[in-house]
Protein backbone atom coordinates (compact mmCIF):
# COMPACT_ATOMS: atom_id res chain seq x y z
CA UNK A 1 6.09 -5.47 7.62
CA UNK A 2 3.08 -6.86 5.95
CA UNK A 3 1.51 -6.05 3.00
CA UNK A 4 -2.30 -4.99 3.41
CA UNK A 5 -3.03 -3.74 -0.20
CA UNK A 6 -2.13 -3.89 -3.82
CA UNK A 7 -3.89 -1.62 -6.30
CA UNK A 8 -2.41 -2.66 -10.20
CA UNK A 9 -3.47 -0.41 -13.09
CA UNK A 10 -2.49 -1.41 -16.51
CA UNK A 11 -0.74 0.25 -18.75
CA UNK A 12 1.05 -0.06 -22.16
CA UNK A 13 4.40 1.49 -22.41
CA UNK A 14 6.70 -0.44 -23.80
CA UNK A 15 7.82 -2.81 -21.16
CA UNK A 16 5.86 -1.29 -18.75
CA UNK A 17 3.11 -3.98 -18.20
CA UNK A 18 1.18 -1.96 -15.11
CA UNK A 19 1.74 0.45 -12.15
CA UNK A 20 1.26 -0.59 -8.95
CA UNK A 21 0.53 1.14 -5.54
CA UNK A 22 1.24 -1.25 -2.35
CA UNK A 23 0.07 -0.20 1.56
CA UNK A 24 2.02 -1.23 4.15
CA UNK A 25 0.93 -2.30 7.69
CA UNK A 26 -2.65 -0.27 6.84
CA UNK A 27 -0.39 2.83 7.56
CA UNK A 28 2.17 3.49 4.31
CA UNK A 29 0.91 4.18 0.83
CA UNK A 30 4.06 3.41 -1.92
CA UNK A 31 2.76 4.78 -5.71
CA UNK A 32 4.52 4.36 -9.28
CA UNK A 33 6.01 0.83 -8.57
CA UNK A 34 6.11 -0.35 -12.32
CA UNK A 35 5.74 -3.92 -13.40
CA UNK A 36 8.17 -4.50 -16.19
CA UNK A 37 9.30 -7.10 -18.57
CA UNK A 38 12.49 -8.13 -18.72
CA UNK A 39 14.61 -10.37 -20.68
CA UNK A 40 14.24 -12.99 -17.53
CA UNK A 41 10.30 -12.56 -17.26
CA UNK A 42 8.22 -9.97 -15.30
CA UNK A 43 10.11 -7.45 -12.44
CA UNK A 44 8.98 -4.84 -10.33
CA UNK A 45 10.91 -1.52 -10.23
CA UNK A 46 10.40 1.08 -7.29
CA UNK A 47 9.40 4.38 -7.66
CA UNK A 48 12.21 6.74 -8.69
CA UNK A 49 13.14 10.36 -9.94
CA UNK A 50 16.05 12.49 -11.80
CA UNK A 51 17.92 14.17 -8.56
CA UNK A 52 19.44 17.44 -9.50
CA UNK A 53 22.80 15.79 -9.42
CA UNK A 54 23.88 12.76 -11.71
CA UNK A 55 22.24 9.31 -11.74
CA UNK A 56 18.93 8.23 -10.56
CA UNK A 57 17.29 7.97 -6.65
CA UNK A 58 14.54 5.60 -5.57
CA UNK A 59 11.94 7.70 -3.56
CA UNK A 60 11.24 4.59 -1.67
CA UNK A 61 12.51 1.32 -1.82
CA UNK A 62 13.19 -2.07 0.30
CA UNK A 63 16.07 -1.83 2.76
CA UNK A 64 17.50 -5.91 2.30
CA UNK A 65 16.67 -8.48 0.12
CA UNK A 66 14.26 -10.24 1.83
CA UNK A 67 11.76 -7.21 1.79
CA UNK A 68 12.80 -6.71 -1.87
CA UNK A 69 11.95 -10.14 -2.79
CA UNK A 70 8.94 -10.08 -0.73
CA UNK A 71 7.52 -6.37 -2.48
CA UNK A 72 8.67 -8.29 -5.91
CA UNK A 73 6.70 -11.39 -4.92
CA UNK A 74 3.55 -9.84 -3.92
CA UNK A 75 3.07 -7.07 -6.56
CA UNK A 76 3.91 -9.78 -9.37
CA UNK A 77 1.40 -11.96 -8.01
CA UNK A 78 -1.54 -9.42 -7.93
CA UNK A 79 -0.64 -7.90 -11.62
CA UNK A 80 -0.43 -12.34 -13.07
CA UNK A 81 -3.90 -12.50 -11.21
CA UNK A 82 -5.59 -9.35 -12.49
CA UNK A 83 -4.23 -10.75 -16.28
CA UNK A 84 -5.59 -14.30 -15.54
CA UNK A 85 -9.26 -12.57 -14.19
CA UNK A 86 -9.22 -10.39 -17.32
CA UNK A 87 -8.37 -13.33 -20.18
């Protein structure tokens, strides 16, 4: 799995720093990953939703931690980049 494109937009919500949308493999669009900070520094959290039953469900997410770290990894470095072009 390789990611081919990162698209960060902005925002200002609280500790929502930006949104991001990643590609996948020039096939797989994922929307809504959020950029947040934490008390331990900027995280990414994967697109979820309120199911019908208790709790919360990701609509898409990594399936091990490498992937996870590697999403977390990439989308951090694009939104730290877009900051440093904009300062």
């Amino acid at each position: 799995m390789q990611i081919t494109d990162v698209q960060i937009t902005r925002v200002q919500l609280d500790k929502i720093k930006a949104i991001a949308s990643i590609t996948l493999d020039d096939a797989l669009i994922i929307n809504g990953i959020k950029v947040i900070e934490g008390p331990e520094g900027l995280a990414v959290e994967m697109p979820r939703r309120k199911p019908f039953t208790e709790g919360i469900r990701y609509t898409a997410h990594p399936t091990n931690k490498e992937a996870w770290e590697y999403v977390t990894r990439t989308v951090i470095n694009a939104f730290q980049k877009m900051e440093y072009i904009q300062a």
